[in-house]
N, C-alpha and C. Protein backbone atom coordinates (compact mmCIF):
# COMPACT_ATOMS: atom_id res chain seq x y z
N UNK A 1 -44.63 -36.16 -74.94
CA UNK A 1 -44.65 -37.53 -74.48
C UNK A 1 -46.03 -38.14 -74.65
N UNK A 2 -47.30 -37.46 -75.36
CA UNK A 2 -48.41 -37.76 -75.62
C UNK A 2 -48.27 -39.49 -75.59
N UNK A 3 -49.37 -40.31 -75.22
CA UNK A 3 -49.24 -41.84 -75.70
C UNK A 3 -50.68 -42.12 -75.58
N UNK A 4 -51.24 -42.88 -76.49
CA UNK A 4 -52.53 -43.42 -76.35
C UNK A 4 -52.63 -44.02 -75.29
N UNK A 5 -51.97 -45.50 -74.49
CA UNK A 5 -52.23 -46.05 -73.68
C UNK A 5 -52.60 -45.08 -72.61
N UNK A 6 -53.56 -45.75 -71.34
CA UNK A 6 -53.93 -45.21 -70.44
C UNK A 6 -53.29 -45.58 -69.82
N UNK A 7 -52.50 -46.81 -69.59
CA UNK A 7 -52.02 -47.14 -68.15
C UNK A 7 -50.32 -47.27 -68.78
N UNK A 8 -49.59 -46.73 -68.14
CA UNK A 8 -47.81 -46.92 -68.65
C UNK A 8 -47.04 -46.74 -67.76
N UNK A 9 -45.42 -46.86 -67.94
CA UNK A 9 -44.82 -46.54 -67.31
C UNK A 9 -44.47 -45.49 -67.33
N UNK A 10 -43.97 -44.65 -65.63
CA UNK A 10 -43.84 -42.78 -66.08
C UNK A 10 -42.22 -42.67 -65.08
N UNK A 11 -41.12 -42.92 -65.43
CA UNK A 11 -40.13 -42.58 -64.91
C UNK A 11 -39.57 -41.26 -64.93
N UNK A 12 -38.67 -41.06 -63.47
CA UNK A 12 -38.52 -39.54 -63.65
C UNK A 12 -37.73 -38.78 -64.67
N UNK A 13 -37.03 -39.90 -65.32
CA UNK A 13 -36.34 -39.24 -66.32
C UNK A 13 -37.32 -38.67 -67.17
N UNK A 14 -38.82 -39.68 -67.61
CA UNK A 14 -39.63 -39.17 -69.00
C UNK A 14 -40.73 -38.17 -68.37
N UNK A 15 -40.47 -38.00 -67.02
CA UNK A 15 -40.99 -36.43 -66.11
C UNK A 15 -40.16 -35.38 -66.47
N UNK A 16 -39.06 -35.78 -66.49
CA UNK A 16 -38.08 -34.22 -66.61
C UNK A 16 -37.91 -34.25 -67.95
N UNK A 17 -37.89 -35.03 -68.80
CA UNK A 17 -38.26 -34.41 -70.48
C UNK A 17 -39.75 -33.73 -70.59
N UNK A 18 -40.63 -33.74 -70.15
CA UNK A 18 -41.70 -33.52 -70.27
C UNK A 18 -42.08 -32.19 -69.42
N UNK A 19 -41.44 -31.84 -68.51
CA UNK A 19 -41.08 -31.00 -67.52
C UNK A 19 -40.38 -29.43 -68.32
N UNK A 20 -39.35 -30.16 -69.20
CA UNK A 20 -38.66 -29.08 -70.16
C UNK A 20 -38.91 -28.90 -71.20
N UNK A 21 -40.23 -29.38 -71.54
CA UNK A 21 -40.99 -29.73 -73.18
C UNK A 21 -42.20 -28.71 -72.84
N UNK A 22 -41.93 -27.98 -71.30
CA UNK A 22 -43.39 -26.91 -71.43
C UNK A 22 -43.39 -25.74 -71.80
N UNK A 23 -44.20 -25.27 -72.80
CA UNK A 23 -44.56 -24.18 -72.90
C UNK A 23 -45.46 -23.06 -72.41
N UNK A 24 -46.02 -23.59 -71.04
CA UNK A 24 -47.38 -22.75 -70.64
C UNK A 24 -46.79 -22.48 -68.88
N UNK A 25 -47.23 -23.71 -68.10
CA UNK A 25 -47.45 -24.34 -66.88
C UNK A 25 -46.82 -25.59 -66.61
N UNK A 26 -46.32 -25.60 -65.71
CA UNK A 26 -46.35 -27.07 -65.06
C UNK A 26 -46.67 -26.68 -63.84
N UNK A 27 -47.43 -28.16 -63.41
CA UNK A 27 -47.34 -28.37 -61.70
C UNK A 27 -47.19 -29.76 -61.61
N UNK A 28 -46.44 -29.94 -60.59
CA UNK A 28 -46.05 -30.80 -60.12
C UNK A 28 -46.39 -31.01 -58.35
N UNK A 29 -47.09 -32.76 -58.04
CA UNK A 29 -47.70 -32.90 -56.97
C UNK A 29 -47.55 -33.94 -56.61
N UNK A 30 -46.61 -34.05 -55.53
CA UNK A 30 -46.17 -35.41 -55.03
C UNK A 30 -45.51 -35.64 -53.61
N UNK A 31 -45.23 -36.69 -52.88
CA UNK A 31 -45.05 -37.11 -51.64
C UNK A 31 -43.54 -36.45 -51.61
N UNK A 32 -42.52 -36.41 -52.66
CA UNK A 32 -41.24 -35.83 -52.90
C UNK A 32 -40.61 -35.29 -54.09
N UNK A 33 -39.50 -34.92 -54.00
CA UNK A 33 -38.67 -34.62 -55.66
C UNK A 33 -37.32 -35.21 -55.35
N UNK A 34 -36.86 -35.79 -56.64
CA UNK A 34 -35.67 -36.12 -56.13
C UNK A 34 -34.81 -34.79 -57.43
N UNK A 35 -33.46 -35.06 -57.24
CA UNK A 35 -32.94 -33.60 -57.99
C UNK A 35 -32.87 -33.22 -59.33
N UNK A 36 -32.82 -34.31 -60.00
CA UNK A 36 -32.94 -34.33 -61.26
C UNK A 36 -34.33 -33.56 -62.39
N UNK A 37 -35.62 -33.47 -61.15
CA UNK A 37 -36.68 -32.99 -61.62
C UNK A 37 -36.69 -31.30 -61.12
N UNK A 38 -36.16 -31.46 -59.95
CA UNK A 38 -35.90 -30.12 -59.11
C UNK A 38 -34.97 -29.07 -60.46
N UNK A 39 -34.02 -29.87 -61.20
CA UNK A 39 -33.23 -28.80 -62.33
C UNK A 39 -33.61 -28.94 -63.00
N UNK A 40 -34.96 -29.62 -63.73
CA UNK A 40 -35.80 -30.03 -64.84
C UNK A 40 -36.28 -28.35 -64.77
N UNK A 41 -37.25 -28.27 -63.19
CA UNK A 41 -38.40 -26.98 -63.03
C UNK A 41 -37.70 -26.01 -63.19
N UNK A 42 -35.99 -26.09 -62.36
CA UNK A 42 -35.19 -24.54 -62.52
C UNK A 42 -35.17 -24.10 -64.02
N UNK A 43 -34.90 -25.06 -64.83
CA UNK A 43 -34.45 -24.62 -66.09
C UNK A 43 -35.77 -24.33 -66.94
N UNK A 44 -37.15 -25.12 -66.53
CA UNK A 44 -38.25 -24.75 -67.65
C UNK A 44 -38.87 -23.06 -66.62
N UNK A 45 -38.15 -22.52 -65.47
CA UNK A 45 -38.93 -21.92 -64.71
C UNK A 45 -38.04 -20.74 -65.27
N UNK A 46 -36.47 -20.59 -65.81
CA UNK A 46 -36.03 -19.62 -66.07
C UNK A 46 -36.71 -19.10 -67.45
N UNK A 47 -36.85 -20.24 -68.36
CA UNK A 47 -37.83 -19.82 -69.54
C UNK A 47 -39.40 -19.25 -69.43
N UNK A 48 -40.13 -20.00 -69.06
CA UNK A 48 -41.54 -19.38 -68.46
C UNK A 48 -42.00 -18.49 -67.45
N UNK A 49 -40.54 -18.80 -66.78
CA UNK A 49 -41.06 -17.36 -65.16
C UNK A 49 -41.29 -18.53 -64.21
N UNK A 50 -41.32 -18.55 -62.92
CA UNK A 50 -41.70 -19.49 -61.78
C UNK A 50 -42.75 -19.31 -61.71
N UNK A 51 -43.29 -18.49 -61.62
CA UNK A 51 -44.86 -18.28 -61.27
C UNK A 51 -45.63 -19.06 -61.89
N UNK A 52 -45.11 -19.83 -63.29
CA UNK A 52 -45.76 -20.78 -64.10
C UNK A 52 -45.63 -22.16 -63.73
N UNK A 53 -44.71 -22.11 -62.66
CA UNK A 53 -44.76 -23.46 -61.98
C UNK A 53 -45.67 -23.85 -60.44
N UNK A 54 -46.27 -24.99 -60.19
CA UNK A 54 -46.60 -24.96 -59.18
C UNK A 54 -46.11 -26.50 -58.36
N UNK A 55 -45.36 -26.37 -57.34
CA UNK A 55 -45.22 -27.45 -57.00
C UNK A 55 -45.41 -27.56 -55.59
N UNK A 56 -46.17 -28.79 -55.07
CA UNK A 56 -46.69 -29.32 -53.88
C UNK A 56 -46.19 -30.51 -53.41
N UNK A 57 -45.32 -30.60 -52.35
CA UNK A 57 -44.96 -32.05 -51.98
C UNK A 57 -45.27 -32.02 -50.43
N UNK A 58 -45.36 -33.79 -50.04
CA UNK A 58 -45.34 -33.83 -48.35
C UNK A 58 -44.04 -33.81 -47.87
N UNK A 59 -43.53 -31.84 -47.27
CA UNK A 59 -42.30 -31.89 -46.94
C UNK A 59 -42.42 -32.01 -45.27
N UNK A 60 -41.92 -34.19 -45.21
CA UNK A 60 -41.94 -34.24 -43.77
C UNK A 60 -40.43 -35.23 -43.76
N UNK A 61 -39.42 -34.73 -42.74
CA UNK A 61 -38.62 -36.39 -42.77
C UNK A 61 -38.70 -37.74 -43.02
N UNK A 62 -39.76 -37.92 -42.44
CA UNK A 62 -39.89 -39.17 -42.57
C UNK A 62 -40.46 -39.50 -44.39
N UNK A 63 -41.24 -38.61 -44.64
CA UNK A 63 -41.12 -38.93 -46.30
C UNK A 63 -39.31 -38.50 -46.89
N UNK A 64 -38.59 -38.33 -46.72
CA UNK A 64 -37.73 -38.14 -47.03
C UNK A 64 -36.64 -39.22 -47.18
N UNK A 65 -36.72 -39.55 -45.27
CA UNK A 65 -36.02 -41.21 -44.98
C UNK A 65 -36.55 -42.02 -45.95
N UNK A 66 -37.69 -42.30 -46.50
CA UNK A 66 -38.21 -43.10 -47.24
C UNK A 66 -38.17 -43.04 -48.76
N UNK A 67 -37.56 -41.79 -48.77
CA UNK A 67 -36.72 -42.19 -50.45
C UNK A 67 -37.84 -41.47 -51.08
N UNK A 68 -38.74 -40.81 -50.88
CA UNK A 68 -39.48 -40.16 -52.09
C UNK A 68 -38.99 -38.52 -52.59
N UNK A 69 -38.01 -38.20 -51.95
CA UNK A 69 -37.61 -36.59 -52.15
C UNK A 69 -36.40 -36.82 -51.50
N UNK A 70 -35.57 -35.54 -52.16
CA UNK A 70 -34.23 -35.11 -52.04
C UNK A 70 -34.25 -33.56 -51.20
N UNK A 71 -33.37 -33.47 -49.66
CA UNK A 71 -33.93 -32.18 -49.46
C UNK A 71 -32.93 -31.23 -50.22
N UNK A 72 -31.77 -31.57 -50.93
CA UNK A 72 -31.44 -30.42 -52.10
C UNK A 72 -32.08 -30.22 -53.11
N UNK A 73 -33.23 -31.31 -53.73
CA UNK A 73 -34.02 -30.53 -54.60
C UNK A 73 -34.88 -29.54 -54.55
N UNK A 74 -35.69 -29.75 -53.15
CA UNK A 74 -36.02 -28.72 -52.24
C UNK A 74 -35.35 -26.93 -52.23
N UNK A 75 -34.21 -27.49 -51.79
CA UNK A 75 -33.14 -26.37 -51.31
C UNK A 75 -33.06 -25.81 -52.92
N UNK A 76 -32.91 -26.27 -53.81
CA UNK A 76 -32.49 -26.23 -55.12
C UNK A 76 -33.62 -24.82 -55.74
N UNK A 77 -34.96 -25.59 -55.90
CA UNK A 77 -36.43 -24.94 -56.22
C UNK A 77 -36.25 -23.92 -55.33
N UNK A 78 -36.21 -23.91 -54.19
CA UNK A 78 -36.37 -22.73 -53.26
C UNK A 78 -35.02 -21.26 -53.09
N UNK A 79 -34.21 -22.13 -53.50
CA UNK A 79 -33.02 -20.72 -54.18
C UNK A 79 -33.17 -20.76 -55.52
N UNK A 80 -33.92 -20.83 -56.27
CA UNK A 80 -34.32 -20.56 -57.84
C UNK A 80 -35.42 -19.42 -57.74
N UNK A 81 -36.39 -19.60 -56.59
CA UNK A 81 -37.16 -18.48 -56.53
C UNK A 81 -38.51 -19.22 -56.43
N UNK A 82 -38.38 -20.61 -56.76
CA UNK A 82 -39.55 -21.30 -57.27
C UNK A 82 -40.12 -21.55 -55.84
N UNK A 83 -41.91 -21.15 -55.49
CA UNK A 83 -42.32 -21.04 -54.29
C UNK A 83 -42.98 -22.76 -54.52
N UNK A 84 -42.77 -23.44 -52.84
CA UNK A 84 -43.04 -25.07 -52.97
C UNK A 84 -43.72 -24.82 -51.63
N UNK A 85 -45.25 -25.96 -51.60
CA UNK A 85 -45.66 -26.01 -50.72
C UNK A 85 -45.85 -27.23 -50.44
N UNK A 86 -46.20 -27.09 -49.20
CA UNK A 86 -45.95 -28.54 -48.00
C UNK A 86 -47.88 -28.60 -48.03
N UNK A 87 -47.75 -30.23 -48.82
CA UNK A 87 -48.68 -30.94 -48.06
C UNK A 87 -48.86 -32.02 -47.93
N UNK A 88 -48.92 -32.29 -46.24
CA UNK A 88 -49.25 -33.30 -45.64
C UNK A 88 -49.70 -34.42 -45.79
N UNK A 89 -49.04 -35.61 -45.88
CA UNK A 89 -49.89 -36.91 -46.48
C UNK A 89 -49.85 -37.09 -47.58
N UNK A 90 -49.38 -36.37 -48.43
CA UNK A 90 -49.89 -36.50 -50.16
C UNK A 90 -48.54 -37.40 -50.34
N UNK A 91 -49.39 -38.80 -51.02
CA UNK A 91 -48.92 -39.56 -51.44
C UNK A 91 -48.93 -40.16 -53.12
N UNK A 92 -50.13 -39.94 -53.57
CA UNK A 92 -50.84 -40.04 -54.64
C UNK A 92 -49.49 -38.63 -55.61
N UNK A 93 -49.18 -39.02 -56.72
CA UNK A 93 -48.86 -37.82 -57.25
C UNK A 93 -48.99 -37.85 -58.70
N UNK A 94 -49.10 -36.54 -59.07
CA UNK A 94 -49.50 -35.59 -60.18
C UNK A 94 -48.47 -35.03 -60.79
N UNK A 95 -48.46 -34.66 -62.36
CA UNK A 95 -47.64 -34.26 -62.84
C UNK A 95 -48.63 -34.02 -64.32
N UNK A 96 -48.66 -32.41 -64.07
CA UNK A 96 -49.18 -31.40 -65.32
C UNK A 96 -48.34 -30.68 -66.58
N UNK A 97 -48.09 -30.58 -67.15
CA UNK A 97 -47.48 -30.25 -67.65
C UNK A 97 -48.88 -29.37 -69.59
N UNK A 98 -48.25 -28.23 -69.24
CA UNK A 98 -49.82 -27.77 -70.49
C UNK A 98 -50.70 -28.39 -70.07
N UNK A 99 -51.50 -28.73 -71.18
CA UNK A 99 -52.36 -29.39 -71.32
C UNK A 99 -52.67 -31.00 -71.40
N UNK A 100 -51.30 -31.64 -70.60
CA UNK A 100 -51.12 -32.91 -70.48
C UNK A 100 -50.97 -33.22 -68.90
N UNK A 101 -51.48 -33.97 -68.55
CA UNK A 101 -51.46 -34.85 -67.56
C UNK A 101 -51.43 -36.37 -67.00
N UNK A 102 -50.54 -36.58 -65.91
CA UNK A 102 -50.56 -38.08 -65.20
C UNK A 102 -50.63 -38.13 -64.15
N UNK A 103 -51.88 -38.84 -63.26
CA UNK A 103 -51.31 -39.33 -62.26
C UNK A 103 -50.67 -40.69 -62.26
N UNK A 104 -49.58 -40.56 -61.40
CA UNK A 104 -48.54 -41.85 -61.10
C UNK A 104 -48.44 -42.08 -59.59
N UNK A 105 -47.70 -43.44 -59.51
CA UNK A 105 -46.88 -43.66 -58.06
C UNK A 105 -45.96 -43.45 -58.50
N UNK A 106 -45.26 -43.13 -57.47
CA UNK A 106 -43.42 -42.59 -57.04
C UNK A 106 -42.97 -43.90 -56.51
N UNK A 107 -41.94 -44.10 -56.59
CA UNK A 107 -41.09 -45.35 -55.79
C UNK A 107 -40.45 -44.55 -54.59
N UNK A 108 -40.94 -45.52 -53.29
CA UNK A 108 -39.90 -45.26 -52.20
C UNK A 108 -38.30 -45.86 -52.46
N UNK A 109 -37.38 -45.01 -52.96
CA UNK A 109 -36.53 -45.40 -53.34
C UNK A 109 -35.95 -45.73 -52.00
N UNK A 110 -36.08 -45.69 -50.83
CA UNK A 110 -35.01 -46.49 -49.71
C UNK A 110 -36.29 -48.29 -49.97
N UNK A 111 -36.92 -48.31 -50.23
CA UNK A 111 -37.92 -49.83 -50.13
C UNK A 111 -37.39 -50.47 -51.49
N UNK A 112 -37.26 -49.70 -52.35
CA UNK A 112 -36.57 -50.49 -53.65
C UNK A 112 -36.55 -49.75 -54.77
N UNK A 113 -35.62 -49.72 -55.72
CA UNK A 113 -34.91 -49.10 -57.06
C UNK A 113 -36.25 -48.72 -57.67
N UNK A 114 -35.74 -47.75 -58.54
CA UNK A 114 -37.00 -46.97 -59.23
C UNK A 114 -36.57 -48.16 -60.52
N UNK A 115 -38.03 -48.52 -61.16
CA UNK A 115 -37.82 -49.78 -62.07
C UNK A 115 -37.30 -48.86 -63.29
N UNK A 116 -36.80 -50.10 -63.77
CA UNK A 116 -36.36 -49.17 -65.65
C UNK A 116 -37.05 -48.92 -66.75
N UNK A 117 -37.46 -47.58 -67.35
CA UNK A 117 -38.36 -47.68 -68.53
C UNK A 117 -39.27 -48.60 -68.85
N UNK A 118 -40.71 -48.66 -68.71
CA UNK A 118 -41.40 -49.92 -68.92
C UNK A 118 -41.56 -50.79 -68.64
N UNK A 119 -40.80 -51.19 -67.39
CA UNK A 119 -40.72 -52.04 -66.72
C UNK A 119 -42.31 -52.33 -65.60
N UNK A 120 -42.67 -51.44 -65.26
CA UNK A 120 -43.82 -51.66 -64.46
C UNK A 120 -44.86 -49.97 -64.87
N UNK A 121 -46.10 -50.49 -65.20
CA UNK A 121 -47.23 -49.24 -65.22
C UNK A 121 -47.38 -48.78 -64.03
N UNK A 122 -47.05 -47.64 -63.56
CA UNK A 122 -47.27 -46.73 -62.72
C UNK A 122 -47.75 -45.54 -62.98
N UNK A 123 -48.50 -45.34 -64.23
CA UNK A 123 -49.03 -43.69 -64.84
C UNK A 123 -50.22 -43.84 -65.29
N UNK A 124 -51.50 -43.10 -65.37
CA UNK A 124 -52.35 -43.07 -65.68
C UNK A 124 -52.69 -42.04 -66.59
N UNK A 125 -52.94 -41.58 -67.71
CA UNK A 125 -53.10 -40.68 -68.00
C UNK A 125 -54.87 -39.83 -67.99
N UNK A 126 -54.79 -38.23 -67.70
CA UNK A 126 -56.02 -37.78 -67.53
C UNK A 126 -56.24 -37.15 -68.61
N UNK A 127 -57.84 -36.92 -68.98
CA UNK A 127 -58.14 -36.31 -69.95
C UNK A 127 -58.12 -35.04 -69.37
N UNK A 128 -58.58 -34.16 -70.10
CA UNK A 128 -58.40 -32.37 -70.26
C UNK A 128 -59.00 -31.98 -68.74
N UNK A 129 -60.60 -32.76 -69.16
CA UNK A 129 -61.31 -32.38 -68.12
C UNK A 129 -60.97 -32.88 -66.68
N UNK A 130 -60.59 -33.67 -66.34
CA UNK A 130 -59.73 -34.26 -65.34
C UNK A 130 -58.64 -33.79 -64.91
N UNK A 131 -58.28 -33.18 -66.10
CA UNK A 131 -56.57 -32.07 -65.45
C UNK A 131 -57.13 -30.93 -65.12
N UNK A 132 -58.00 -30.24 -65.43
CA UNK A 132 -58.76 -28.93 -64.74
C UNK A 132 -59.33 -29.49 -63.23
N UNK A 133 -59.57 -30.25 -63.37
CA UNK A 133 -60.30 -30.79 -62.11
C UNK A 133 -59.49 -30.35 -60.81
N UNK A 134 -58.66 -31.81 -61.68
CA UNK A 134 -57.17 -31.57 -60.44
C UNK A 134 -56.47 -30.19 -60.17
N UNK A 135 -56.35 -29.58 -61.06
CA UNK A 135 -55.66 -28.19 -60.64
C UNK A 135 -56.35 -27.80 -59.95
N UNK A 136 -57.68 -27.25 -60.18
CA UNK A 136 -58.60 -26.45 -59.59
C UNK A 136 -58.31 -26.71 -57.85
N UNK A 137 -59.01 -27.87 -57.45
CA UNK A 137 -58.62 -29.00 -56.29
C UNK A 137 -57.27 -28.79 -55.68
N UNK A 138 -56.18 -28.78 -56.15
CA UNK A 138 -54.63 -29.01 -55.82
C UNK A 138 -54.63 -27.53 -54.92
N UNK A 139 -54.24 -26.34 -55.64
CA UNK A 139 -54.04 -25.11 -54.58
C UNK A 139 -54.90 -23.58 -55.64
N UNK A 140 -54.52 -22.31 -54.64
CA UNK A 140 -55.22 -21.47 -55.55
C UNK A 140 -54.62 -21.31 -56.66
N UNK A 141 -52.85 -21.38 -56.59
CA UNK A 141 -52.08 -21.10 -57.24
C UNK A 141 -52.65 -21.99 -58.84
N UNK A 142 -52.72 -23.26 -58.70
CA UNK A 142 -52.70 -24.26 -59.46
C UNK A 142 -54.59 -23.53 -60.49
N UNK A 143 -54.99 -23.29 -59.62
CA UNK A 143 -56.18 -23.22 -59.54
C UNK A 143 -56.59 -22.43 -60.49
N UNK A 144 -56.41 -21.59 -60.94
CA UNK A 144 -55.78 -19.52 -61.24
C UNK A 144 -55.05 -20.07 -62.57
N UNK A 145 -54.36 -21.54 -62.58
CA UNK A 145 -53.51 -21.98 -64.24
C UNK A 145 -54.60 -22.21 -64.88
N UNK A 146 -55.67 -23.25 -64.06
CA UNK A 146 -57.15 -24.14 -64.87
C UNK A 146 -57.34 -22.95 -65.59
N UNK A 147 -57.74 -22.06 -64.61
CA UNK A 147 -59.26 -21.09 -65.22
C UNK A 147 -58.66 -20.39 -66.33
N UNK A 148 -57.03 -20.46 -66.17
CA UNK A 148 -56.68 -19.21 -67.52
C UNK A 148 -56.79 -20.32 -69.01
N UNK A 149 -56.34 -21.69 -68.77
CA UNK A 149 -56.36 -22.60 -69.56
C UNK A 149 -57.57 -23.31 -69.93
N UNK A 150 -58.77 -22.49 -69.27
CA UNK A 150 -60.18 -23.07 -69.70
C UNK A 150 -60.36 -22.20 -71.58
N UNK A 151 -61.36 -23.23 -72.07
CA UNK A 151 -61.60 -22.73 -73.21
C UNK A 151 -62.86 -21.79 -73.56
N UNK A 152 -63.71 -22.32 -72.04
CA UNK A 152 -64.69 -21.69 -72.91
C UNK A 152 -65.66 -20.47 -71.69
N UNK A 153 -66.03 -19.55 -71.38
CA UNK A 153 -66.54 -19.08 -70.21
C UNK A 153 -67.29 -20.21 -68.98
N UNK A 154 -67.59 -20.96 -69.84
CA UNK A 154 -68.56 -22.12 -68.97
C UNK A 154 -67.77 -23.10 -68.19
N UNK A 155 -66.58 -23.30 -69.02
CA UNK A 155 -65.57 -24.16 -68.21
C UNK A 155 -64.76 -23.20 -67.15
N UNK A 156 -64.82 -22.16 -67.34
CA UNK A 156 -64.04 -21.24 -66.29
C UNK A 156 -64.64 -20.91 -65.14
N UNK A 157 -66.05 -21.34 -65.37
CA UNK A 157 -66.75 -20.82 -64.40
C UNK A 157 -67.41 -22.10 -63.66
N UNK A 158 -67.00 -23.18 -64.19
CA UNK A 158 -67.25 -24.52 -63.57
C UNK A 158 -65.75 -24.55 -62.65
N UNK A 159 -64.77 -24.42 -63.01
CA UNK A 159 -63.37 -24.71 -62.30
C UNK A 159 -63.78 -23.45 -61.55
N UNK A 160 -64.05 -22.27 -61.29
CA UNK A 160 -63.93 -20.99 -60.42
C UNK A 160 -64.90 -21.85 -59.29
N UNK A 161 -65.61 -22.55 -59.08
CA UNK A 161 -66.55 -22.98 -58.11
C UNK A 161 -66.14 -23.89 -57.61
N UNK A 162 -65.45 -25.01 -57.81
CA UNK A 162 -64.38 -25.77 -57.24
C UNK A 162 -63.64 -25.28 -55.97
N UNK A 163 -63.94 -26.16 -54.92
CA UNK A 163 -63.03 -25.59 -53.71
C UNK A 163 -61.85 -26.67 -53.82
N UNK A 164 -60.53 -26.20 -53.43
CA UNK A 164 -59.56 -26.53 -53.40
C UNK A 164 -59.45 -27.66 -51.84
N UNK A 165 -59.11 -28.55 -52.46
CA UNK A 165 -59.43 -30.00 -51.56
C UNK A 165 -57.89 -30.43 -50.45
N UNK A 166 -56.50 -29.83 -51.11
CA UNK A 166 -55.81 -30.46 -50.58
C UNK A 166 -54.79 -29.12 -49.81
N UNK A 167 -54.97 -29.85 -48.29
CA UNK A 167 -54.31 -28.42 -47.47
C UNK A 167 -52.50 -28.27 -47.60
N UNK A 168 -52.36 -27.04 -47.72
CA UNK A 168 -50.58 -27.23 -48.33
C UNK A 168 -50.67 -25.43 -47.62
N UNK A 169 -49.15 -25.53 -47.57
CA UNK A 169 -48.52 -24.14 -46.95
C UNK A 169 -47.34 -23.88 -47.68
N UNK A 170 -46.84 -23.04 -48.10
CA UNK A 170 -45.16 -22.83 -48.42
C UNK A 170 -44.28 -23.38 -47.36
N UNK A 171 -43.50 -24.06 -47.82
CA UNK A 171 -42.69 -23.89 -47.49
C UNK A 171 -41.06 -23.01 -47.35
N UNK A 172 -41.22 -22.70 -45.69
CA UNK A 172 -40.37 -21.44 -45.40
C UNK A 172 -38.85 -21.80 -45.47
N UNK A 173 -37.92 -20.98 -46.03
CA UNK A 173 -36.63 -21.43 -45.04
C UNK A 173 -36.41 -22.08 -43.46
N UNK A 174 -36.98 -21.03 -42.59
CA UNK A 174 -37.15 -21.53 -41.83
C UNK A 174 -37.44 -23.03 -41.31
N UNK A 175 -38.58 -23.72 -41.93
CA UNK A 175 -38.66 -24.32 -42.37
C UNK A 175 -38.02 -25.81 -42.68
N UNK A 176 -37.35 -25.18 -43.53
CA UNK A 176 -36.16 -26.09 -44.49
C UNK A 176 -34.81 -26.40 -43.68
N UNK A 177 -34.70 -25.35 -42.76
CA UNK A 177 -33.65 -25.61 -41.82
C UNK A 177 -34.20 -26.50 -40.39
């Protein structure tokens, strides 16, 4: 889904092509999932292994009531094997995929319809160094993808010194119920 522009539109449909277009890693970092991306990760996670996925959302009801996540996509990732952690507040979201990255907004889909293809820029795209950043930052898990995806000892050892900025936990069954 490479595009020169910096600023575009990023709908979840051209997330979950991009989602199943990976060959390395994805992580995925956002306020929710709705399900369609949740069988995007099952299916790129049976090819790569889960462990190659990392995903972080704010798993709270009230983000939920508000239309940014589905709790069967949840339920979905989490009987796939795929480990998801809860963090708090995260509204801002991310979406890695290799060596490509965006941050975007999500639509509160209970506040209003996710717009159609191009319809409104909501994606930013990051350069290389900016997607190491963010991983590094995001969790250890995420963190542990940078350093294997650094190129050069110097960049591995710039991302290894990076403290991880945003607090997240698994989420348990327990949990989920």
């Amino acid at each position: 889904m490479t595009t020169d522009a910096l600023f575009f539109s990023l709908s979840p449909l051209r997330i979950a092509e991009l989602i199943r277009s990976a060959q390395h890693a994805v992580c995925y970092a956002a306020p929710g999932i709705q399900l369609d991306l949740a069988q995007a990760m099952v299916e790129t996670a049976g090819r790569l292994g889960k462990e190659m996925l990392t995903v972080s959302l704010d798993f709270d009801d009230r983000v939920m009531r508000m239309g940014y996540g589905d709790i069967g996509a949840v339920t979905l990732l989490l009987d796939a094997g795929i480990s998801v952690n809860s963090s708090p507040g995260l509204r801002t979201a991310l979406v890695v995929v290799d060596n490509e990255g965006y941050v975007f907004t999500p639509t509160a889909l209970y506040l209003e319809a996710e717009p159609s293809d191009g319809a409104a820029s909501n994606a930013m795209r990051m350069s290389g160094e900016q997607l190491a950043q963010a991983l590094a930052r995001l969790s250890p898990t995420a963190k542990a993808i940078a350093v294997a995806q650094a190129k050069t000892p110097e960049a591995k050892q710039q991302i290894e010194a990076l403290t991880v900025d945003v607090v997240s936990a698994p989420i348990t069954v327990a949990k989920l119920a």
